[in-house]
Every structure is written in structure tokens, then in C-alpha cells.
C-alpha atoms as a PDB file:
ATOM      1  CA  UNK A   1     -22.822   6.477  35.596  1.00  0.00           C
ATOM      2  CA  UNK A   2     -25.131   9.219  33.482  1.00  0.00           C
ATOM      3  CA  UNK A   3     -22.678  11.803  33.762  1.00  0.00           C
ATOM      4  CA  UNK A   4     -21.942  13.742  30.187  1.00  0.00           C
ATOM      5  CA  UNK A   5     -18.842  12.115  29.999  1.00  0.00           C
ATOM      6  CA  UNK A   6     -19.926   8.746  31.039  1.00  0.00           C
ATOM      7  CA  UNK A   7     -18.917   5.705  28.428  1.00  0.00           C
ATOM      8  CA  UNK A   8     -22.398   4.842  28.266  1.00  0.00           C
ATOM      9  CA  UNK A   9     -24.073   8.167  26.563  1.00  0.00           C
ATOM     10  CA  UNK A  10     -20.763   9.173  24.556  1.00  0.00           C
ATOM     11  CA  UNK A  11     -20.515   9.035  20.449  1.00  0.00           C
ATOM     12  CA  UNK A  12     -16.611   7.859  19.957  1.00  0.00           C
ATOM     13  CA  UNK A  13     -14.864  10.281  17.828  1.00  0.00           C
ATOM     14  CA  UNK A  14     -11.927   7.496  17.095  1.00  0.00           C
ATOM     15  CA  UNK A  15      -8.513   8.703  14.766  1.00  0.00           C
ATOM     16  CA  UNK A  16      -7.692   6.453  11.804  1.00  0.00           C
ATOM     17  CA  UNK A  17      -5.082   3.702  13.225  1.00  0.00           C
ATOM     18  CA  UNK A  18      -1.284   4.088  12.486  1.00  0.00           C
ATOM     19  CA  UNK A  19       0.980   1.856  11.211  1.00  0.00           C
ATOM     20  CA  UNK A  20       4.468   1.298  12.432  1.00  0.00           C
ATOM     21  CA  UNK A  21       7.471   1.855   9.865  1.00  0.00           C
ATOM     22  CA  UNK A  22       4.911   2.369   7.237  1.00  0.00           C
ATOM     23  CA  UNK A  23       6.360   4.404   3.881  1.00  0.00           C
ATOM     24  CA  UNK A  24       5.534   8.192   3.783  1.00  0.00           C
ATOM     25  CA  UNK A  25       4.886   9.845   1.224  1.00  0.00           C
ATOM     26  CA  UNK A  26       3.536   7.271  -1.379  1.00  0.00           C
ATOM     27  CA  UNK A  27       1.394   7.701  -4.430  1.00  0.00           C
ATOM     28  CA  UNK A  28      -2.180   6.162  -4.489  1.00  0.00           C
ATOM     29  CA  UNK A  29      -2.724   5.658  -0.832  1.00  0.00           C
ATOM     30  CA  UNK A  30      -1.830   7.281   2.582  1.00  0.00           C
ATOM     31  CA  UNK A  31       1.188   4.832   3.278  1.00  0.00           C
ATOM     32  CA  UNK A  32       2.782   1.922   2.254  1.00  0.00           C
ATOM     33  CA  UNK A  33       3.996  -1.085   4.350  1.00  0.00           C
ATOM     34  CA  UNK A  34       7.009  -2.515   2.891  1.00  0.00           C
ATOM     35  CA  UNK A  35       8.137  -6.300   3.682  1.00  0.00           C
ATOM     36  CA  UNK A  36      10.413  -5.279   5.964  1.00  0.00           C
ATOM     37  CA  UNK A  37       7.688  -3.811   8.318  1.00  0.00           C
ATOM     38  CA  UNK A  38       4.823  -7.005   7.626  1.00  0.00           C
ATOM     39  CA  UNK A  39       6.810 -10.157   6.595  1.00  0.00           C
ATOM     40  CA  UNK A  40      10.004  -9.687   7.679  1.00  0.00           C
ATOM     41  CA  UNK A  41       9.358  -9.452  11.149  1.00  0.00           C
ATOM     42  CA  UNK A  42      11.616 -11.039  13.727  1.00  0.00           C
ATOM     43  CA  UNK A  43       8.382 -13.022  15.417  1.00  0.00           C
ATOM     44  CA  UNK A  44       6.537 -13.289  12.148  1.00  0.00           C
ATOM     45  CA  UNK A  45       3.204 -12.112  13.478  1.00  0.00           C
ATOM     46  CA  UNK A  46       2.813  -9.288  10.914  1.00  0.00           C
ATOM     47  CA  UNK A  47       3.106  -5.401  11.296  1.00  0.00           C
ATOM     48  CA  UNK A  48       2.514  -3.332  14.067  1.00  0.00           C
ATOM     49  CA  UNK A  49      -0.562  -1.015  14.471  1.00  0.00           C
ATOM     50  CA  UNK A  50      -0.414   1.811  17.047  1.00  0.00           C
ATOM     51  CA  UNK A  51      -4.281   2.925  18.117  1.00  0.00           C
ATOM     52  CA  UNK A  52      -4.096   6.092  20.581  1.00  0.00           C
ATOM     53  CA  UNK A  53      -6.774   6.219  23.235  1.00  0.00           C
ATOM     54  CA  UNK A  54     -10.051   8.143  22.290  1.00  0.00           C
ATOM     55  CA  UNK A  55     -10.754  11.595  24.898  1.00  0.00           C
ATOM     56  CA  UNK A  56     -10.478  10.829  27.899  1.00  0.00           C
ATOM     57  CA  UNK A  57     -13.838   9.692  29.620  1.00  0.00           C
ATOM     58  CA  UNK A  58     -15.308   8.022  26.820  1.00  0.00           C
ATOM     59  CA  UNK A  59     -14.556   3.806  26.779  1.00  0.00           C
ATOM     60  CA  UNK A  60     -14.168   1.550  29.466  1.00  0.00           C
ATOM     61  CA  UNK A  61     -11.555  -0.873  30.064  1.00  0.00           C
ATOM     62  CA  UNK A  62     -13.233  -4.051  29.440  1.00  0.00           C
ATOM     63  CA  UNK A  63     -14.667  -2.365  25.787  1.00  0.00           C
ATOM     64  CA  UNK A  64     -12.967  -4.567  23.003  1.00  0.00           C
ATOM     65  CA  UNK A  65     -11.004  -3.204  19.781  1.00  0.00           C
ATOM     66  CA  UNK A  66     -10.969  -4.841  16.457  1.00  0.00           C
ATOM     67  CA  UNK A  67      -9.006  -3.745  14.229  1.00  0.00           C
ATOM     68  CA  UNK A  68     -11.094  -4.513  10.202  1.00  0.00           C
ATOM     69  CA  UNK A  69      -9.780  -5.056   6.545  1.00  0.00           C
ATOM     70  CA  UNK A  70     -12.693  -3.400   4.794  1.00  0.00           C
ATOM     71  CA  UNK A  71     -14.425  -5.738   2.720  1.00  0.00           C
ATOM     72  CA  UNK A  72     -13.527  -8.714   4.902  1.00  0.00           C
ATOM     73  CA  UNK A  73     -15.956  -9.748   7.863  1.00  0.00           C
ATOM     74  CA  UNK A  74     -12.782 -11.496   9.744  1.00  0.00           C
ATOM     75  CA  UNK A  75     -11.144  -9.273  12.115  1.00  0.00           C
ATOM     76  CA  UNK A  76      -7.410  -8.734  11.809  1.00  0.00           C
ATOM     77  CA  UNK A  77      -6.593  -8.290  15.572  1.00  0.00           C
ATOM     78  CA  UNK A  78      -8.864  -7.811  18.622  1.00  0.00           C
ATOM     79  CA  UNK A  79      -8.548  -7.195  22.403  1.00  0.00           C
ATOM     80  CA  UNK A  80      -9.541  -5.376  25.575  1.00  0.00           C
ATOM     81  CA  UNK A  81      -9.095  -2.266  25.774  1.00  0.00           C
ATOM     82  CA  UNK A  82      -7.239  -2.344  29.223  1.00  0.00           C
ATOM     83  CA  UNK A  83      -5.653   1.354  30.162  1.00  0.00           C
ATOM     84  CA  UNK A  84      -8.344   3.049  28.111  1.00  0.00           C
ATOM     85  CA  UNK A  85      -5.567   6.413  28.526  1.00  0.00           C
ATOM     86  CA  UNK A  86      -2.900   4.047  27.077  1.00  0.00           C
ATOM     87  CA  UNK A  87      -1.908   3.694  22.865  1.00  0.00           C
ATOM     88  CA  UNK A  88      -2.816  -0.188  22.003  1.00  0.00           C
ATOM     89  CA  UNK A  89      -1.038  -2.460  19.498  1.00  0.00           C
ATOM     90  CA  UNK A  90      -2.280  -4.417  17.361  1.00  0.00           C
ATOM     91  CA  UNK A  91      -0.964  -6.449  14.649  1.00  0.00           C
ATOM     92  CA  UNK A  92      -1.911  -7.311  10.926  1.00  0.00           C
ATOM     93  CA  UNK A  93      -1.270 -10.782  10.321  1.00  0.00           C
ATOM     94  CA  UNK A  94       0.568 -11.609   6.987  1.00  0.00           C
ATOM     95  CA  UNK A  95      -1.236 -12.836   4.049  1.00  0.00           C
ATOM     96  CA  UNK A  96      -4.104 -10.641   4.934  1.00  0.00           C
ATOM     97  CA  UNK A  97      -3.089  -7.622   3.329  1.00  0.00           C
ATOM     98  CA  UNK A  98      -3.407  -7.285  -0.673  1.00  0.00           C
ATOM     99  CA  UNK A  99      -0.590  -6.314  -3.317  1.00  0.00           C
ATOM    100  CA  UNK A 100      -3.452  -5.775  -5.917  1.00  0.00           C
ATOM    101  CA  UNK A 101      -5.770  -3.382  -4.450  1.00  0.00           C
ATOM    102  CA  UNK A 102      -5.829  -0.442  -1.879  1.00  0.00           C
ATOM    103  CA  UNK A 103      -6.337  -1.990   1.521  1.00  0.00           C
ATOM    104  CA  UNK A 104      -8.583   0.702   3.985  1.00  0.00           C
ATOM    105  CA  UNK A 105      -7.929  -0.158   7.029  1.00  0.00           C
ATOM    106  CA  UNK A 106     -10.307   0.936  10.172  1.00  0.00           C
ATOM    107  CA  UNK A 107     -11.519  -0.345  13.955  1.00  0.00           C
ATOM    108  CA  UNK A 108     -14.278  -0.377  16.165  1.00  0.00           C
ATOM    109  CA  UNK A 109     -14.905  -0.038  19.500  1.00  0.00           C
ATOM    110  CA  UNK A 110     -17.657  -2.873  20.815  1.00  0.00           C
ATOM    111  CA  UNK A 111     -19.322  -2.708  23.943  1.00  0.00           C
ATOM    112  CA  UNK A 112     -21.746  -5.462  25.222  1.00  0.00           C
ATOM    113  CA  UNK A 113     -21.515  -6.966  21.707  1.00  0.00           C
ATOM    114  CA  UNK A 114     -22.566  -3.755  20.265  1.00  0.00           C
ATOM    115  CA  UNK A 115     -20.361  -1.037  18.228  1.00  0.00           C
ATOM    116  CA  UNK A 116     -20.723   1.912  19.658  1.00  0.00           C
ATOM    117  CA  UNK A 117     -18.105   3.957  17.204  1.00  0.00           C
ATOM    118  CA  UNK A 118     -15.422   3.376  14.314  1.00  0.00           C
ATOM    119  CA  UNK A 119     -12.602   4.799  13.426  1.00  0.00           C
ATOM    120  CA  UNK A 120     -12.399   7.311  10.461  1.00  0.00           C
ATOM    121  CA  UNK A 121     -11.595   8.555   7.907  1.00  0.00           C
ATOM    122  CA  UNK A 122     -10.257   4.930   6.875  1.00  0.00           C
ATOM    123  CA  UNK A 123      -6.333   4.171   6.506  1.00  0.00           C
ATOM    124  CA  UNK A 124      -5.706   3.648   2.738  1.00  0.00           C
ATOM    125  CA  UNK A 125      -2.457   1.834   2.813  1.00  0.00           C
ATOM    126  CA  UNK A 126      -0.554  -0.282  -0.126  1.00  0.00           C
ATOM    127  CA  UNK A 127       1.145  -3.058   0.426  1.00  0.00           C
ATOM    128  CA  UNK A 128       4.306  -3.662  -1.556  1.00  0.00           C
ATOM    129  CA  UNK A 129       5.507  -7.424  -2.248  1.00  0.00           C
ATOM    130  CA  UNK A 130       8.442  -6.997  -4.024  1.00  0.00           C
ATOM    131  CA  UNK A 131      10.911  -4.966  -3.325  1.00  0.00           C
ATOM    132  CA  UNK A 132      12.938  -2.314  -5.682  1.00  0.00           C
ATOM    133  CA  UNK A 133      15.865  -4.499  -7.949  1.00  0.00           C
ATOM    134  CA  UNK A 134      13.720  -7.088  -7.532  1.00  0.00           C
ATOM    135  CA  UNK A 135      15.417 -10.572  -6.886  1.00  0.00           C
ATOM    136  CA  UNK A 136      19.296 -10.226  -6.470  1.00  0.00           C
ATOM    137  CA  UNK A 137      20.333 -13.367  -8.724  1.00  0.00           C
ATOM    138  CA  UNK A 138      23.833 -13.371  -8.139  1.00  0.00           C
ATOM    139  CA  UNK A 139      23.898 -14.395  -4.550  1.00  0.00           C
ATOM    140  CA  UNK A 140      27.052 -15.364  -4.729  1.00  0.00           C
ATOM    141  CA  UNK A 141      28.647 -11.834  -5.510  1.00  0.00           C
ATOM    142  CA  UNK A 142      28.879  -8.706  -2.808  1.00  0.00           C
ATOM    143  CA  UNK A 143      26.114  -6.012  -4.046  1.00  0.00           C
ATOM    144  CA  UNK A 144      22.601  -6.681  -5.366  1.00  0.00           C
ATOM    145  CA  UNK A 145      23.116  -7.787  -9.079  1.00  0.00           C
ATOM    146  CA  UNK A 146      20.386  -5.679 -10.169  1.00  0.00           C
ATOM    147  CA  UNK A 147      21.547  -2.481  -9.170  1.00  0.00           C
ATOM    148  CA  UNK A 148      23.398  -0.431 -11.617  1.00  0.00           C
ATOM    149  CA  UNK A 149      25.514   2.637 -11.059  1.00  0.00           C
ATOM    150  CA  UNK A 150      27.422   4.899 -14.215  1.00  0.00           C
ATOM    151  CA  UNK A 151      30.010   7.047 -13.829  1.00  0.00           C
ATOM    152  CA  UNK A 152      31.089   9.786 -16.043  1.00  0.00           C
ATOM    153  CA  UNK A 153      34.224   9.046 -18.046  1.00  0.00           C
ATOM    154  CA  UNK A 154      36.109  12.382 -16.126  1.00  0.00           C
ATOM    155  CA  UNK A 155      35.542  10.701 -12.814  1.00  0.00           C
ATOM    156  CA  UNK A 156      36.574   7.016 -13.534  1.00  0.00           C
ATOM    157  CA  UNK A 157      40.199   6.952 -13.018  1.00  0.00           C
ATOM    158  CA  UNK A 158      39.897   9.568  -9.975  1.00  0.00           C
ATOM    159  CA  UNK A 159      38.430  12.741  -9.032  1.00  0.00           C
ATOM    160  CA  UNK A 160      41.125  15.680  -9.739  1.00  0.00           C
ATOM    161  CA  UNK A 161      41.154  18.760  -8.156  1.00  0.00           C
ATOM    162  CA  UNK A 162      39.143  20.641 -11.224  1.00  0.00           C
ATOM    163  CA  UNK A 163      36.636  18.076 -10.906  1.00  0.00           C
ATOM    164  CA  UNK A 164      33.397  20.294  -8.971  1.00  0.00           C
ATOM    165  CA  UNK A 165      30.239  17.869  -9.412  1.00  0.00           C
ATOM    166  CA  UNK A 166      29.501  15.022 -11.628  1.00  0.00           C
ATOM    167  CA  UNK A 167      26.602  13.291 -12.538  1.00  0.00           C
ATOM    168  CA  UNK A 168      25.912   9.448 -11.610  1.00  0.00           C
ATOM    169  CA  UNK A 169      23.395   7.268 -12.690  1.00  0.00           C
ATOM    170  CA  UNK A 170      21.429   4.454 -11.090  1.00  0.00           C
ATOM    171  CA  UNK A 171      19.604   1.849 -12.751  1.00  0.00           C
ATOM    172  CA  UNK A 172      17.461  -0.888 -10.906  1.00  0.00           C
ATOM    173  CA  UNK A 173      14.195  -2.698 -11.679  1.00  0.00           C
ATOM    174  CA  UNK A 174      11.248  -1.764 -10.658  1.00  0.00           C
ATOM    175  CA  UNK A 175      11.829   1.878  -9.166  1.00  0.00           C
ATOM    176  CA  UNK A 176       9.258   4.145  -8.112  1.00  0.00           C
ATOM    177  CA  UNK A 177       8.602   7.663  -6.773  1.00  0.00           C
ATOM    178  CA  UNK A 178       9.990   8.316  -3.519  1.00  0.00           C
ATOM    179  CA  UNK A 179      12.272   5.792  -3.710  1.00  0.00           C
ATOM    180  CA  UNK A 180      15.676   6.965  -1.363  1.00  0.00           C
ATOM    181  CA  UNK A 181      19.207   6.231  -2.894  1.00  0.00           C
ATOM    182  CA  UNK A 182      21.786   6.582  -0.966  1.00  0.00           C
ATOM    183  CA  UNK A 183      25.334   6.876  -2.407  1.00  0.00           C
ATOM    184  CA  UNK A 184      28.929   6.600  -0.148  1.00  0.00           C
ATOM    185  CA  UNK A 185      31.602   8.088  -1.254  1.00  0.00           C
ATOM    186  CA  UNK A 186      34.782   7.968   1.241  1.00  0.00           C
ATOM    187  CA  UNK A 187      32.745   7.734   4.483  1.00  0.00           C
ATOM    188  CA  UNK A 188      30.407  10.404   3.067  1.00  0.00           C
ATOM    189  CA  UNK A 189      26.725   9.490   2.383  1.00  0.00           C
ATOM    190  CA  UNK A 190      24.736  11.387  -0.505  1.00  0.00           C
ATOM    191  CA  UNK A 191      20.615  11.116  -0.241  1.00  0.00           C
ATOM    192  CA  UNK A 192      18.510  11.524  -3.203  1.00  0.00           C
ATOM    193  CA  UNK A 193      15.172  11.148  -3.568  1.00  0.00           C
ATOM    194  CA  UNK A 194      13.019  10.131  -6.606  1.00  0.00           C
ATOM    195  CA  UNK A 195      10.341  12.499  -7.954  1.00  0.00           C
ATOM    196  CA  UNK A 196      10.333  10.996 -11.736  1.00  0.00           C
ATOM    197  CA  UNK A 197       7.392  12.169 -13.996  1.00  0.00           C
ATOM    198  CA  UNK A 198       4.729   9.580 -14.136  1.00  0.00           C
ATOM    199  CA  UNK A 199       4.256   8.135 -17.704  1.00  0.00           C
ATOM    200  CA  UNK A 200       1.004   8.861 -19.422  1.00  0.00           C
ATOM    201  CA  UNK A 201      -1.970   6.116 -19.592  1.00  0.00           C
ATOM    202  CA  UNK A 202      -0.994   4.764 -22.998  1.00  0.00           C
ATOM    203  CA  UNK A 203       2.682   4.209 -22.097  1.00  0.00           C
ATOM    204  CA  UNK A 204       1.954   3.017 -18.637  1.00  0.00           C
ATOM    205  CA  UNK A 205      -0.054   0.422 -20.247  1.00  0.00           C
ATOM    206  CA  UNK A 206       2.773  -0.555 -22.573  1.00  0.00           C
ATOM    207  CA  UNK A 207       4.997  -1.146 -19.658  1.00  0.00           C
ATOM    208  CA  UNK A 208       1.933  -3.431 -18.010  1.00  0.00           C
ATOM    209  CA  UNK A 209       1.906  -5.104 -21.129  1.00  0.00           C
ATOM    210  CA  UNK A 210       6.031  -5.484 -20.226  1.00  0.00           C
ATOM    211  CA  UNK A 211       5.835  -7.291 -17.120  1.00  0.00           C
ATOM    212  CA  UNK A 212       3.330  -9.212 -17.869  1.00  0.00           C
ATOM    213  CA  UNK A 213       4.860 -10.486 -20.965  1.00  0.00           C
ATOM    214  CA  UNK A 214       7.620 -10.592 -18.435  1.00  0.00           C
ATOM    215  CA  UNK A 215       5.671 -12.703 -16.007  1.00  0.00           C
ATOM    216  CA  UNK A 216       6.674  -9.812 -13.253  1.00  0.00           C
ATOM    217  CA  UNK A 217       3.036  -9.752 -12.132  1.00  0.00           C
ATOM    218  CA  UNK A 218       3.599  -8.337  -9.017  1.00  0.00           C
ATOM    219  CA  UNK A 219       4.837  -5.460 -10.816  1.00  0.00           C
ATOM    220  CA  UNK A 220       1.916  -5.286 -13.345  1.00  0.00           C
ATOM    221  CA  UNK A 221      -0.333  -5.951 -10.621  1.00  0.00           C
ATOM    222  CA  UNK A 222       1.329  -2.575  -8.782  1.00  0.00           C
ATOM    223  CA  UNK A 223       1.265  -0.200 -11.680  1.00  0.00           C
ATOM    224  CA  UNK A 224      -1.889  -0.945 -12.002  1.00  0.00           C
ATOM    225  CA  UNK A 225      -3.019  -0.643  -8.694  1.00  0.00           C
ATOM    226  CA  UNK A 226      -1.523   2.990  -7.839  1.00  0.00           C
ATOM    227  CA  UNK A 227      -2.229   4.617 -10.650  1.00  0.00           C
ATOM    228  CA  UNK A 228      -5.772   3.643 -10.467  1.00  0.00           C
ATOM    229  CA  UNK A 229      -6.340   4.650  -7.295  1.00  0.00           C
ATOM    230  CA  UNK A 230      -4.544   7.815  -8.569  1.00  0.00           C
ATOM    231  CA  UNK A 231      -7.885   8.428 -10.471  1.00  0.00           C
ATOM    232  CA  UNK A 232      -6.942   7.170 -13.907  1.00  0.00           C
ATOM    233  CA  UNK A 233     -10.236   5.948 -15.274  1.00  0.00           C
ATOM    234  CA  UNK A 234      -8.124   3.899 -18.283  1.00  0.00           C
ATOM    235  CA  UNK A 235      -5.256   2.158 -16.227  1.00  0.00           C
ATOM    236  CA  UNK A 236      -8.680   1.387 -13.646  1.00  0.00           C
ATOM    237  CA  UNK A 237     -10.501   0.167 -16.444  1.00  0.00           C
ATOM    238  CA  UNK A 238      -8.141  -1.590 -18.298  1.00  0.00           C
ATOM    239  CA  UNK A 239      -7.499  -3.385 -14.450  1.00  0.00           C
ATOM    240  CA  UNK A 240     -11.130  -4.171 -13.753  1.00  0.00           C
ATOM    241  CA  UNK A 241     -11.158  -5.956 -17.250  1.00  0.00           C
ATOM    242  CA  UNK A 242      -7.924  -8.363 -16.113  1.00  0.00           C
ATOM    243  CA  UNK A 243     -10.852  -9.666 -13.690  1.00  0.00           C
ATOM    244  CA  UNK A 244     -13.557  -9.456 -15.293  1.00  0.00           C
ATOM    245  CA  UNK A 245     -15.269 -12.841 -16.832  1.00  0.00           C
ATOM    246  CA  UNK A 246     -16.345 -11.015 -19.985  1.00  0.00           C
ATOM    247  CA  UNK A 247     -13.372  -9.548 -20.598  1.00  0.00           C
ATOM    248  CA  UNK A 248     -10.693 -11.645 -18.996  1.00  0.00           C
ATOM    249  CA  UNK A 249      -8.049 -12.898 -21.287  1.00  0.00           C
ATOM    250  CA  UNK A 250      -6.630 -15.637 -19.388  1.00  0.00           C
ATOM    251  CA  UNK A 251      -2.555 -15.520 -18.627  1.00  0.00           C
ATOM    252  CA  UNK A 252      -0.087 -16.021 -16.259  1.00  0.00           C
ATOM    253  CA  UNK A 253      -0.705 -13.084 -14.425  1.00  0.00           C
ATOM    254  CA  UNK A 254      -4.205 -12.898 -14.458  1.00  0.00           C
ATOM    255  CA  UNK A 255      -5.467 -16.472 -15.184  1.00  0.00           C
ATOM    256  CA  UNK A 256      -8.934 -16.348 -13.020  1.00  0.00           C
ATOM    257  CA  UNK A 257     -11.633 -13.940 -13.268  1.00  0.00           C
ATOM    258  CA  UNK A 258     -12.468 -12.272  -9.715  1.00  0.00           C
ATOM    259  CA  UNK A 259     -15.818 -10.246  -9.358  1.00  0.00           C
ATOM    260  CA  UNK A 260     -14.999  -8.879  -6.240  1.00  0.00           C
ATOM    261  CA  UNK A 261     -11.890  -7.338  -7.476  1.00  0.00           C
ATOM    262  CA  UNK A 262     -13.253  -5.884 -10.904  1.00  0.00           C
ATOM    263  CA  UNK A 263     -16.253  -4.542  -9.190  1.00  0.00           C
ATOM    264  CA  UNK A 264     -13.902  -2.189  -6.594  1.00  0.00           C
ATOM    265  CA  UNK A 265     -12.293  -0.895  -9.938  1.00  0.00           C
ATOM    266  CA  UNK A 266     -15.294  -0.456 -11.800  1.00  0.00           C
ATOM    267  CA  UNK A 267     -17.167   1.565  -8.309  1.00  0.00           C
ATOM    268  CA  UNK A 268     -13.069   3.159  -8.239  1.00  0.00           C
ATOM    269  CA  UNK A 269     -14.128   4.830 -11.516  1.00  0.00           C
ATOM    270  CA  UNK A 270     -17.387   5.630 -10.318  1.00  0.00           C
ATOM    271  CA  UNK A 271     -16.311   7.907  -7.419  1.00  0.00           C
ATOM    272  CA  UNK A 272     -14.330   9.920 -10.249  1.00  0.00           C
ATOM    273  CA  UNK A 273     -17.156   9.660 -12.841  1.00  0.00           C
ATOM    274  CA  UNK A 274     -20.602   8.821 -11.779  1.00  0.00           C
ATOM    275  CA  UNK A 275     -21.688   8.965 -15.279  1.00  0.00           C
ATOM    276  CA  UNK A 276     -19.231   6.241 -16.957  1.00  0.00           C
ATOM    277  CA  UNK A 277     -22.364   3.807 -18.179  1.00  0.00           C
ATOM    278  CA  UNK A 278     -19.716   0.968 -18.756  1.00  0.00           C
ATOM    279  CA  UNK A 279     -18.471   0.802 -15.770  1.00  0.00           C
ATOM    280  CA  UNK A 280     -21.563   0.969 -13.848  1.00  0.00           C
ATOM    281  CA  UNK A 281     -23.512  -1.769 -16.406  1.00  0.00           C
ATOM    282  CA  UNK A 282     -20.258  -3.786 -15.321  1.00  0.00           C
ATOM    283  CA  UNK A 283     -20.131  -3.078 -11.365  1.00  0.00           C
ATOM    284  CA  UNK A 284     -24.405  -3.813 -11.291  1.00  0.00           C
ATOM    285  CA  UNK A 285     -23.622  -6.770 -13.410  1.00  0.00           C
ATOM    286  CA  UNK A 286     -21.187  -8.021 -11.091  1.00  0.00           C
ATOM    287  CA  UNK A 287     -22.971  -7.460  -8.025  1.00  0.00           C
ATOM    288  CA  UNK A 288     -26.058 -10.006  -9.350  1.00  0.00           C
END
């Protein structure tokens, strides 16, 4: 068919992909996807992507989707479009998605082994491998040994009848904005979420410097990651250098230099500062 709405003459205006259970809001990215959403899966085939149909008119059933991991030529999922009115899942295998970097993820329409339109803008999603407390090591006990909880010294032996509000603490290991805590008290549940102040670049580096001492890489590995994606031009820096060859300082956390990786920090600062020489003698350097 030639008609205006005919597959054939159309330009695809396709909507970023969505993922299922993903974390909203997070810092750094658009979402996150936790474990329980991507590993943890009942049938271990990875999380769930939801792609609604374009207008109406404009792809044919036997067009193929892929769904793409920028930077990687390997699709994550593809298949035939089928009902081209009907949403389409699609599924992001595990062990594709990185806890180090931002992962943008994006799809394209092919028809007759030719794209005729991606999706945009991309989906900028971070993918979280450990999970807040970190590892419970007292299995053996009811509660999550890591988490912590302080009451006031007016509430311990009971809550009287001049008692109005009190305030009680929570402690836990790596805890991050928008985190939910949920305390129940006598059937009744309390929600609070976490809005904490980020630390500054200097102190966020100490606590790096923490984990990594700490061999909690996953953690360093995080902090870095969010906050510069955040636009912090130090913490970004100070990350492209962990995998950088003429800067890397070998350790348990970071004991191989990666090009790839410090050149998307180095072109990260770039978006923010075109003119930061360093980082683009470093990103040209790397590309060679």
C-alpha cells in the first residue's frame, strides 16, 4: 500500500521502553531495577520490558523488535512484532546489565533487514546488585542482622498515656535516597521515606575510599556510579582513573584497567564540560 499511513512510507516515532517493577524515583538515572525485579525471578530469564505499540498504521506484523544495551552490538531480546496494536514483552537477560555504569536502554524496529526507526529518548536505568543491609550474617536469628532500630529511653519500658511522638532511629548498611522503611507498631504500619543530604565530593570520596578498604566494591562501584552521572566532574574523574591504565592503582576492587569504561566517564564529563582538556586528552587517548 502507498497510502499516508502505509508501514512502508512512515518515520516511527517509538516511546522509550518500560521496565516492569523498576524503582521510581532514583538519583542518577530514570529508574532502577532492583534484584528482585532481574535476578530473582521465579523463571530466571531476567526482567520484564513492556514496549507499547507505535500509532496505529505504522508497522506491520511480521516487522521484528530488538530490544539494545547501548554500547553492545548483541541484542538483549528480539521478536515479531505480531498484534502490531498490542504492548510486547521482552526480557533482559541477567548478567547483561551493569552495576558500574548507567545502562541506556533503547529498540528498533527492523523491516526487511533494515531499521526503519528507534526508540528515544534512551532509558537510563541503574542496576543495583546489592541490596540495602547488605548480607544478613546471622541466618540463624529472626530479622536481618544488619538492621538496627533505637528507641528513646521514655518509650522502652512502654508507651504511657503522656507519651505524644517519639523519635526512632534506623541504622543499616548501605542506605540510599529513596529508600522506604516501614515500621509496625501493634498492627499499625508507619512509611518513611529517605531524602538524606548527599555528602559533598571530598567526603563522598572518603567513604569510596571506605568500602574499598572494606572490599564492599559493589558499594564503591555504586557511589561512584550515581553521583557521576549526577554531573560531578570529581567523583567522574576520580572513577574514570580506577580504569584507566595510566592511572590505575591496582586493588581488589579495581584490579584491571578497562578503556571502555574510563572513556564513558571521561566523554560523562565532557557533556558537562566540553572544555576539561584532561579528560578529553584521556577519552582521545583511549579511543586510539
Amino acid at each position: 500500500m502507498n497510502t499516508p499511513t502505509s508501514p512502508q512510507n512512515t518515520i516511527l516515532v517509538l516511546a522509550p521502553p518500560s521496565v516492569q517493577g523498576a524503582t521510581i524515583p532514583v538519583i542518577g538515572a530514570h529508574i532502577g531495577v532492583p534484584l528482585a525485579i532481574y535476578n530473582l525471578v521465579p523463571d530466571g530469564l531476567g526482567a520484564r520490558v513492556r514496549i507499547d505499540p507505535p500509532r496505529a498504521g505504522t508497522v506491520d506484523p511480521t516487522d521484528t523488535i530488538v530490544l539494545m544495551l547501548k554500547g553492545e552490538s548483541a541484542p538483549l531480546d528480539s521478536k515479531p512484532v505480531g498484534n502490531p496494536n498490542a504492548p510486547i514483552e521482552m526480557r533482559i537477560p541477567v548478567g547483561r546489565l551493569n552495576h558500574a555504569r548507567v545502562n541506556e536502554l533503547y529498540y528498533d524496529i527492523i523491516r526487511n533487514s533494515q531499521n526503519v526507526g528507534s526508540s528515544t529518548p534512551m532509558l537510563e536505568a541503574l542496576f543495583n546488585m546489592i541490596r540495602p543491609g547488605l548480607k544478613d550474617v546471622r541466618p540463624d536469628i529472626v530479622g536481618h542482622s544488619e538492621l538496627g532500630m533505637t528507641l528513646p529511653d521514655e518509650i522502652k519500658d512502654g508507651v504511657g498515656p503522656g507519651i505524644v511522638s517519639a523519635q526512632v532511629c534506623f541504622t543499616y548498611p548501605y542506605g540510599r535516597a529513596y529508600d522506604t522503611i516501614t515500621l509496625k507498631c501493634n498492627g499499625e504500619a508507619f512509611v518513611q521515606t529517605c531524602i538524606k543530604a548527599a555528602p559533598d565530593s571530598a567526603k563522598l570520596l572518603e567513604i569510596i575510599n571506605q568500602a574499598k578498604a572494606g572490599k564492599h566494591c559493589g558499594v564503591a562501584q555504586r557511589l561512584y556510579a550515581n553521583r557521576a552521572q549526577a554531573g560531578d566532574a570529581l567523583i567522574a574523574n576520580a572513577y574514570a582513573r580506577e580504569y584507566d591504565p595510566k592511572y590505575l592503582k591496582a586493588s581488589e576492587c579495581f584490579p584491571t584497567a578497562d578503556n571502555a569504561t574510563a572513556a564513558y566517564w571521561y566523554e560523562t564529563i565532557l557533556t558537562q564540560d566540553p572544555n576539561n582538556a584532561e579528560a578529553k586528552q584521556r577519552f582521545e587517548e583511549l579511543q586510539k
